[in-house]
Protein backbone atom coordinates (compact mmCIF):
# COMPACT_ATOMS: atom_id res chain seq x y z
CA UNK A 1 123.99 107.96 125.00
CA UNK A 2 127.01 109.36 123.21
CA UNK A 3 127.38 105.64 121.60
CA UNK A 4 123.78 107.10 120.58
CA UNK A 5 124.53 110.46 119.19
CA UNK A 6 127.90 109.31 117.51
CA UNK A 7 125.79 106.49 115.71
CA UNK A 8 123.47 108.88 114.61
CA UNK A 9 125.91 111.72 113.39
CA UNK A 10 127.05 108.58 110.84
CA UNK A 11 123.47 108.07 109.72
CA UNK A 12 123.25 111.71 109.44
CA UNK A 13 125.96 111.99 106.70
CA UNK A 14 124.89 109.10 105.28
CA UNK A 15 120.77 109.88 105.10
CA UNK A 16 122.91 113.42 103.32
CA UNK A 17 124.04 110.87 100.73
CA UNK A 18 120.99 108.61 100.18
CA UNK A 19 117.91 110.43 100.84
CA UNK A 20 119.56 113.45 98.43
CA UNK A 21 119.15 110.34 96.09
CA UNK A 22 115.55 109.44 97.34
CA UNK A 23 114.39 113.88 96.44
CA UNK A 24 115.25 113.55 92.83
CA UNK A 25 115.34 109.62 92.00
CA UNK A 26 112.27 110.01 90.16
CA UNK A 27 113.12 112.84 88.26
CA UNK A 28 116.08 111.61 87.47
CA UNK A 29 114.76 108.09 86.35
CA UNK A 30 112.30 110.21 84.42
CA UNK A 31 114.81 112.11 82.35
CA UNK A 32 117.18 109.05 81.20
CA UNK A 33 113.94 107.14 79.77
CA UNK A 34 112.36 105.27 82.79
CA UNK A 35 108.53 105.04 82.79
CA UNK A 36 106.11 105.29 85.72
CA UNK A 37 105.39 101.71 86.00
CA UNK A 38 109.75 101.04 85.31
CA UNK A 39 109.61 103.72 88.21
CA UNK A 40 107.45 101.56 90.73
CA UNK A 41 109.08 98.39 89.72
CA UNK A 42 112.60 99.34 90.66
CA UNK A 43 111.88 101.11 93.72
CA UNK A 44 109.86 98.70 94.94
CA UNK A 45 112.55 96.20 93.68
CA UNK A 46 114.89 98.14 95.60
CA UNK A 47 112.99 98.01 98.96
CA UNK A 48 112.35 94.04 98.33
CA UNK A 49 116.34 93.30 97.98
CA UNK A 50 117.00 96.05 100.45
CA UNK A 51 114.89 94.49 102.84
CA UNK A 52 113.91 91.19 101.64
CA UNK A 53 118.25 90.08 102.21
CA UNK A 54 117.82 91.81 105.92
CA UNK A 55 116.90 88.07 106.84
CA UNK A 56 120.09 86.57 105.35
CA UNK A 57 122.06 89.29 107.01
CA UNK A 58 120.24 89.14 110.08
CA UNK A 59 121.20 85.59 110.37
CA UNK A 60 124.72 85.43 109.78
CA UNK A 61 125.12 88.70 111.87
CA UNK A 62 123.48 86.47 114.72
CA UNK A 63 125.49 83.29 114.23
CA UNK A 64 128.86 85.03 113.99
CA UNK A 65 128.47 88.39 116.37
CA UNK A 66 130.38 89.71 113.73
CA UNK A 67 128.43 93.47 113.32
CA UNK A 68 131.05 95.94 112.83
CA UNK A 69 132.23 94.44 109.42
CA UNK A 70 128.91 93.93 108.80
CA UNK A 71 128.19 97.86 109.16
CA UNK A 72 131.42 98.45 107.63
CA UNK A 73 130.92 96.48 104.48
CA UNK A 74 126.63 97.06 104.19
CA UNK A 75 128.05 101.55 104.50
CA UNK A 76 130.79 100.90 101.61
CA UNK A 77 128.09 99.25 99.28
CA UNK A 78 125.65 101.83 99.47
CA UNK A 79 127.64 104.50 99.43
CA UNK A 80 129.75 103.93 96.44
CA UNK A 81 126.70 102.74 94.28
CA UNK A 82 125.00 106.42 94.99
CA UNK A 83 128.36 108.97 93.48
CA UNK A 84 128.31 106.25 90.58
CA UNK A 85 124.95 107.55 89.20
CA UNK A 86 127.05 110.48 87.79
CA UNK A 87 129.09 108.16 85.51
CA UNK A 88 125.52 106.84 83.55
CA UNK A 89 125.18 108.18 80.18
CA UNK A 90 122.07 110.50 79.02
CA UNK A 91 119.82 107.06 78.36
CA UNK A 92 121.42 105.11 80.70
CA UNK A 93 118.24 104.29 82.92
CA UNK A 94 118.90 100.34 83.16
CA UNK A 95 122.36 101.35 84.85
CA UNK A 96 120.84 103.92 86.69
CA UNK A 97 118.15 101.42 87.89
CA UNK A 98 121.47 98.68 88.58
CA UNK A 99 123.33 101.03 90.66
CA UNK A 100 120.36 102.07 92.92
CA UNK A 101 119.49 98.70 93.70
CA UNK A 102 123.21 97.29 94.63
CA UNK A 103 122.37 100.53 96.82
CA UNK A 104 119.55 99.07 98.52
CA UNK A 105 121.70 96.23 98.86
CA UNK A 106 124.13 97.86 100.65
CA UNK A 107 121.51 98.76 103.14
CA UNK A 108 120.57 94.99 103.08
CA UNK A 109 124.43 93.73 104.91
CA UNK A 110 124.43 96.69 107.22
CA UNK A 111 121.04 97.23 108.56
CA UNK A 112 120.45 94.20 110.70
CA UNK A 113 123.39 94.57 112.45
CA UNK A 114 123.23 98.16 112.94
CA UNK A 115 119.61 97.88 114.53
CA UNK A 116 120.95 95.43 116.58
CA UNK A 117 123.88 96.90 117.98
CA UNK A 118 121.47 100.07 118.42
CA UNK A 119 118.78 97.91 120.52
CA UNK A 120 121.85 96.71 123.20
CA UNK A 121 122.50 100.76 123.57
CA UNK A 122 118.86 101.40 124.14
CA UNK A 123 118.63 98.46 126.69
CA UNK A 124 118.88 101.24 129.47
CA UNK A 125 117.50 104.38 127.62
CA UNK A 126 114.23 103.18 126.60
CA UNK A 127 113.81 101.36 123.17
CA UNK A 128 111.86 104.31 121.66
CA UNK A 129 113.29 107.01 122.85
CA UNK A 130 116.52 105.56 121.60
CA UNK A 131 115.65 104.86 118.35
CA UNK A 132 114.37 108.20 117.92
CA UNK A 133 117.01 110.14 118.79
CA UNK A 134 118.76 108.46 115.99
CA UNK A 135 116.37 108.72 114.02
CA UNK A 136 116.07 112.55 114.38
CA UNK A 137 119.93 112.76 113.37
CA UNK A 138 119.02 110.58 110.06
CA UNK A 139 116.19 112.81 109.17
CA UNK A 140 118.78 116.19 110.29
CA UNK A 141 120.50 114.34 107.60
CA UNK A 142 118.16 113.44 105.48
CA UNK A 143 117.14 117.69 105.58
CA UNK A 144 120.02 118.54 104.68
CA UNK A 145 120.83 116.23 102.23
CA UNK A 146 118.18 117.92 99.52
CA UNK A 147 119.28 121.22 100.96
CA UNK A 148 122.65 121.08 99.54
CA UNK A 149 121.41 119.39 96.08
CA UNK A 150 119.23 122.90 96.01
CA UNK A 151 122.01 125.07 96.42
CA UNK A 152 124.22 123.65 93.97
CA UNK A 153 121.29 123.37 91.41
CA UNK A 154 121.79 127.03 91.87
CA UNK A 155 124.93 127.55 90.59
CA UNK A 156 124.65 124.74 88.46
CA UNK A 157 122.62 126.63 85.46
CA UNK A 158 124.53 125.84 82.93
CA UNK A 159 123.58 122.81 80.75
CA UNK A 160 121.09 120.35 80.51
CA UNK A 161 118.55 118.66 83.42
CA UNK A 162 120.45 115.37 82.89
CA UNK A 163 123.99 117.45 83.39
CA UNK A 164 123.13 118.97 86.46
CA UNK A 165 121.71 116.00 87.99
CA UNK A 166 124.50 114.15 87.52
CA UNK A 167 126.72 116.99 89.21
CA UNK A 168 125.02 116.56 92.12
CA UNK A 169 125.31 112.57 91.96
CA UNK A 170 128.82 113.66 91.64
CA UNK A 171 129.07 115.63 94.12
CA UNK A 172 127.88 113.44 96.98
CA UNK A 173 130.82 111.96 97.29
CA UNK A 174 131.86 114.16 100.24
CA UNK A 175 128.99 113.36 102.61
CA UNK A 176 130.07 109.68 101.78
CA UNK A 177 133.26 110.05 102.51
CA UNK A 178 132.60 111.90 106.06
CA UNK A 179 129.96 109.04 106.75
CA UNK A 180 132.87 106.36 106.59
CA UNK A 181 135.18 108.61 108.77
CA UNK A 182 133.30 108.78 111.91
CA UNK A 183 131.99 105.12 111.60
CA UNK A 184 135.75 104.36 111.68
CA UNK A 185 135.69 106.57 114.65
CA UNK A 186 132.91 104.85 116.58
CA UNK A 187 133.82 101.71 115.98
CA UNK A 188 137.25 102.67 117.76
CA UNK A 189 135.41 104.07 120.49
CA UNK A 190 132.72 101.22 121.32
CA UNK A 191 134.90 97.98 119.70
CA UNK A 192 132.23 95.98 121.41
CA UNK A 193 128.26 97.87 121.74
CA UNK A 194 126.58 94.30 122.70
CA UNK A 195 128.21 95.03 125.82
CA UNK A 196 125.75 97.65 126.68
CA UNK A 197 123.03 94.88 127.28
CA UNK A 198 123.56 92.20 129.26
CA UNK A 199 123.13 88.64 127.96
CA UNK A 200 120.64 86.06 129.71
CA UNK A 201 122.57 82.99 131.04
CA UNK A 202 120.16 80.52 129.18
CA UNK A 203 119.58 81.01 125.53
CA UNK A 204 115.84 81.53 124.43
CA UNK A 205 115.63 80.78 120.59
CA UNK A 206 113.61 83.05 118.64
CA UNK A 207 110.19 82.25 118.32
CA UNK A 208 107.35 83.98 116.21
CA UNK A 209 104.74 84.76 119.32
CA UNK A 210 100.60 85.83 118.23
CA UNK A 211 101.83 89.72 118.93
CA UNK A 212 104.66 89.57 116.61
CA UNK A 213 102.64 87.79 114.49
CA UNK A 214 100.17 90.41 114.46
CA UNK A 215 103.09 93.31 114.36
CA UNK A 216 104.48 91.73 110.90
CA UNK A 217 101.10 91.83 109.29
CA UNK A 218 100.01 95.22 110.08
CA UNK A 219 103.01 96.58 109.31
CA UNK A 220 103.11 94.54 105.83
CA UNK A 221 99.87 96.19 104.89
CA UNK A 222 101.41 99.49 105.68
CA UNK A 223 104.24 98.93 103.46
CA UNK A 224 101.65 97.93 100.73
CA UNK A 225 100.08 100.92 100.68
CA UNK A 226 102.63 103.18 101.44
CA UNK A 227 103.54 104.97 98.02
CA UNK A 228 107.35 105.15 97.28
CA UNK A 229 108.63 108.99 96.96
CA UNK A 230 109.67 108.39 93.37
CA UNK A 231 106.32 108.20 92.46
CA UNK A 232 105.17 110.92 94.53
CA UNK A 233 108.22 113.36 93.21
CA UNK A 234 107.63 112.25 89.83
CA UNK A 235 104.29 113.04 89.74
CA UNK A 236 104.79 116.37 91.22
CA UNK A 237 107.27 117.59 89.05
CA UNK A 238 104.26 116.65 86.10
CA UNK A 239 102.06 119.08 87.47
CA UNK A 240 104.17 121.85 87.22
CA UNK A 241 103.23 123.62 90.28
CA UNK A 242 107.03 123.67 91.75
CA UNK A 243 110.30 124.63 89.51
CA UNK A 244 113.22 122.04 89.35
CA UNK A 245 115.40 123.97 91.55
CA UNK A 246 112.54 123.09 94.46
CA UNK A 247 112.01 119.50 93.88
CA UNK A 248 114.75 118.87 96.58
CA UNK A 249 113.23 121.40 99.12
CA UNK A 250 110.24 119.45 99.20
CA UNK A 251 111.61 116.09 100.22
CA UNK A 252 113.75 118.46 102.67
CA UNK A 253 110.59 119.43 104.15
CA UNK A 254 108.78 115.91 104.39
CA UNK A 255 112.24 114.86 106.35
CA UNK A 256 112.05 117.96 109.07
CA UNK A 257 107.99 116.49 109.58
CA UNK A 258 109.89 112.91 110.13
CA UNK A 259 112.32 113.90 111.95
CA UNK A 260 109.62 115.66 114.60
CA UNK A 261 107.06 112.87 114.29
CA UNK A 262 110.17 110.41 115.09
CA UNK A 263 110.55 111.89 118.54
CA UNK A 264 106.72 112.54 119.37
CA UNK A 265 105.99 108.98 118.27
CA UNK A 266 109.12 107.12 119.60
CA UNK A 267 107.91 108.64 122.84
CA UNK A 268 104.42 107.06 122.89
CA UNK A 269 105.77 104.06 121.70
CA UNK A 270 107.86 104.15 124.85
CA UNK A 271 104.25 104.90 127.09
CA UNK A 272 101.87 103.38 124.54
CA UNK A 273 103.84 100.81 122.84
CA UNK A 274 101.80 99.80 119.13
CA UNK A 275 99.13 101.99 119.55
CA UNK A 276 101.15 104.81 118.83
CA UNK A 277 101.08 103.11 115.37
CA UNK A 278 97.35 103.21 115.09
CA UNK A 279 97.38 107.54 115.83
CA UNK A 280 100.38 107.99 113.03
CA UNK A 281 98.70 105.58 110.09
CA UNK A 282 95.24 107.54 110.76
CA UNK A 283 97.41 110.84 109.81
CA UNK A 284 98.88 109.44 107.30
CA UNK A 285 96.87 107.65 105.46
CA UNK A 286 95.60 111.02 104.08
CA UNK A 287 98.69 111.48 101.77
CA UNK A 288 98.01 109.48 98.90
CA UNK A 289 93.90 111.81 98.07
CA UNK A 290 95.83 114.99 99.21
CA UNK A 291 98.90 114.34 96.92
CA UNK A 292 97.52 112.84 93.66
CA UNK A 293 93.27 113.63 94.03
CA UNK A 294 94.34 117.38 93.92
CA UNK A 295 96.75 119.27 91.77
CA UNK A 296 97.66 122.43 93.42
CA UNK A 297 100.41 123.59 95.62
CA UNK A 298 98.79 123.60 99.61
CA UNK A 299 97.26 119.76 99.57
CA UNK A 300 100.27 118.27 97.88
CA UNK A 301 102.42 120.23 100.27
CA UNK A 302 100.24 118.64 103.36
CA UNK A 303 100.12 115.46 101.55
CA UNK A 304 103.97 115.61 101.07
CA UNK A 305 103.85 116.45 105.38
CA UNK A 306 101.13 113.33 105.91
CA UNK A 307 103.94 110.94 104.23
CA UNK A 308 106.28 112.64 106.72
CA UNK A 309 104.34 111.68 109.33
CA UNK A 310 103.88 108.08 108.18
CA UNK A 311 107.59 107.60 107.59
CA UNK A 312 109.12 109.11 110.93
CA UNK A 313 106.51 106.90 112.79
CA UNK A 314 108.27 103.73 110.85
CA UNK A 315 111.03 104.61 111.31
CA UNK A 316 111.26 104.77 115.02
CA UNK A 317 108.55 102.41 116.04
CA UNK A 318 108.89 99.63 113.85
CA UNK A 319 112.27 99.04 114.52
CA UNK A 320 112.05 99.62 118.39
CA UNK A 321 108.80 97.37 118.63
CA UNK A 322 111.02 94.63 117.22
CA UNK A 323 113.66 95.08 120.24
CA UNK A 324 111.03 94.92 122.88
CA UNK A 325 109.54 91.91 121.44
CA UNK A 326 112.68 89.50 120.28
CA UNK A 327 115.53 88.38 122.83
CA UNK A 328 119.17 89.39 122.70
CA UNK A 329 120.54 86.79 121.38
CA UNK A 330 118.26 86.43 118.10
CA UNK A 331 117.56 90.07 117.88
CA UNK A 332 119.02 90.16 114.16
CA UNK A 333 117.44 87.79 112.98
CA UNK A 334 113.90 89.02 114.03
CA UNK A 335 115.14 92.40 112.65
CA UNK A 336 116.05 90.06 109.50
CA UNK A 337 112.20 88.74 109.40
CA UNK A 338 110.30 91.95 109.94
CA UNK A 339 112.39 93.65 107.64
CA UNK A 340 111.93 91.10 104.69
CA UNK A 341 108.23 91.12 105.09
CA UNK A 342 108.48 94.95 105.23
CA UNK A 343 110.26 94.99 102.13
CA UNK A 344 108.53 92.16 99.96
CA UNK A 345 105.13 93.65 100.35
CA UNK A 346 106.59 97.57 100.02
CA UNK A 347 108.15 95.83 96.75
CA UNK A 348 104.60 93.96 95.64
CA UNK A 349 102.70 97.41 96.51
CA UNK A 350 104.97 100.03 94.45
CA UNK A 351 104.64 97.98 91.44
CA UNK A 352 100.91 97.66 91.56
CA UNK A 353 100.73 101.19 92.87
CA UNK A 354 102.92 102.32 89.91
CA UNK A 355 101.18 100.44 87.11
CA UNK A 356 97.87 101.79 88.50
CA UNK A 357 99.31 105.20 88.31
CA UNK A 358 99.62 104.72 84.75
CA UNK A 359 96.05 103.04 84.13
CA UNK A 360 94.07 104.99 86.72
CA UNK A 361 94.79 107.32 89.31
CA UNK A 362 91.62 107.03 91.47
CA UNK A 363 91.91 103.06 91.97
CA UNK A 364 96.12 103.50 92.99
CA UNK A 365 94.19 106.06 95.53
CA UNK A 366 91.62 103.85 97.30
CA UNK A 367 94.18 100.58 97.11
CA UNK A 368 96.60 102.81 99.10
CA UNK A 369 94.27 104.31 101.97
CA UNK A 370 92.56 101.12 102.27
CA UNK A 371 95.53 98.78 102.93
CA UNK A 372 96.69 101.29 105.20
CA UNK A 373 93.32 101.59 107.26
CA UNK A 374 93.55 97.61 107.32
CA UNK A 375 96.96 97.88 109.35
CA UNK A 376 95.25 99.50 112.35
CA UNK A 377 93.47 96.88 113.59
CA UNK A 378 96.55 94.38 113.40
CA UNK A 379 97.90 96.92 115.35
CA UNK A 380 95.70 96.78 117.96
CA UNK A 381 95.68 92.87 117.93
CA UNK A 382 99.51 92.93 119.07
CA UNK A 383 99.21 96.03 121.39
CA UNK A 384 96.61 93.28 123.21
CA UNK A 385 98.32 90.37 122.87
CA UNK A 386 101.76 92.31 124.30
CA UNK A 387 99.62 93.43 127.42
CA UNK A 388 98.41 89.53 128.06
CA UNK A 389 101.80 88.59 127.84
CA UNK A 390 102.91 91.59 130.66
């Protein structure tokens, strides 16, 4: 447990960094010249390196057993690439788009290992309950990550959009800098977390069984469908309905819906196991009419809360699913698959969602819902097969 809690106080400072990134990417991209489809492509672009190299990480994290400087390295990456964005010029979109995705990359080397070293602490907490304790520290983060870009928007009035967007880039730094601290400390406290779980005498090899199977396409077609927060944030701040100053405060809010859905979900997952995933896609597969079909302030605001929903549900379940299904010894490696499916069909569905948002609104709508309704019974497939297998 406190392995637990000091893990998740680093992915708190760090969600401070990144997800302040994720509230006002798409502004920002907006601003230096980026358009809506350039948008989609590079987030989704982002999300396919970011997850798509999980299975190259996941593999050499399994052969060597070397996941501290794997951590180490994967935290350094991303958090360097994220202060940088104050250092590109007023049209400077391509590096703007560079920089984000060596920051996705980042997340690539670290994140196999780090869900792996997490599953071996969960091994006698309970897989989701585990997971979503961290994950309710990430999204703490993640809350108060816009928070502070908010309050120095406020006294930041002088000068341009561009200029006080990149003071904030700017001034990032610090939560970066604390995020590397007290992984240094955890590391020195727990020099070796795959003790936690013991390891079987024989070796099982990793093999892809029907309710895996099952898992990696439902959760594909979620990722397809799921529509990246620059889009959503840019298309907000087109309405018109919220100042700049509050573009923040509304990711802030999405993150305090994860961060609660994390621990109500993480807990079915724990009685329920998939099935939990079938109640949190039929929530929030509502987003995508309430955000985009309407263009006031109370359905985007729900809408905004739906994608909350769907995201803190992800977040816990999808990663602790993976630790009940793979074995110890290959656990990074299945992280590494899941995650690259994951992240090649979030990258294939941002860019069609994104040029559809440019050519018409209604069919980026239906695709959305639809391959998000078409998840469910997948779902249910390898909630069966997982009960045959009992």
């Amino acid at each position: 447990m406190i392995f637990i809690i000091m893990f998740g106080i680093v992915s708190m400072f760090s969600d401070m960094t990144h997800e302040s990134v994720t509230s006002i990417r798409g502004v920002f991209l907006s601003i230096v010249g980026a358009s809506a489809a350039t948008i989609g492509f590079i987030s989704g672009l982002g999300e396919l390196i970011g997850y798509g190299m999980r299975y190259v990480f996941g593999r050499i994290a399994d052969r060597t057993k070397r996941y501290w400087p794997m951590v180490f390295l994967g935290y350094a990456l991303e958090l360097a690439a994220i202060p940088a964005l104050a250092l590109v010029g007023e049209h400077g979109w391509i590096a703007a788009c560079v920089l984000l995705v060596v920051q996705r990359m980042g997340k690539a080397v670290k994140k196999p290992a780090k869900d792996t070293i997490t599953s071996f602490a969960s091994f006698g907490l309970g897989q989701g309950k585990s997971f979503a304790i961290l994950e309710l520290l990430d999204q703490i983060g993640a809350f108060l990550g816009p928070v502070l870009l908010y309050v120095v928007m406020l006294f930041k009035t002088s000068g341009s959009s561009f200029e006080r967007y990149s003071f904030c880039f700017a001034m990032l730094i610090i939560p970066a800098v604390i995020t590397m601290l007290m992984l240094w400390l955890t590391r020195r406290k727990f020099p070796n977390p795959e003790q936690f779980e013991p390891t079987p005498k024989e070796y099982t090899p990793f093999k892809m069984q029907r309710q895996f199977v099952y898992y990696i396409i439902g959760i594909s077609l979620f990722a397809f469908g799921f529509i990246d927060y620059s889009l959503i944030i840019m298309h907000v701040s087109r309405l018109n309905i919220f100042s700049s100053d509050t573009i923040p405060l509304i990711y802030a809010g999405a993150m305090i819906i994860d961060a609660i859905a994390a621990l109500i979900f993480g807990w079915l997952f724990d009685h329920r196991g998939t099935l939990a995933l079938v109640l949190s896609t039929m929530l929030s597969v509502l987003f995508p009419i309430l955000i985009f079909g309407f263009g006031s302030r109370v359905p985007v605001l729900w809408g905004v809360a739906m994608w909350g929903v769907g995201m803190g549900a992800q977040e816990t379940i999808l990663k602790a699913a993976v630790a009940t299904m793979v074995p110890k010894q290959s656990r990074a490696t299945g992280y590494g698959i899941f995650e690259c499916s994951f992240g090649f069909f979030w990258f294939i569905g941002s860019w069609l969602l994104g040029a559809l948002y440019d050519v018409n609104l209604t069919a980026m709508i239906v695709v959305s819902m639809v391959a998000q309704l078409f998840a469910i019974p997948m779902y249910i497939l390898s909630y069966r097969k997982s009960r045959q297998t009992i």
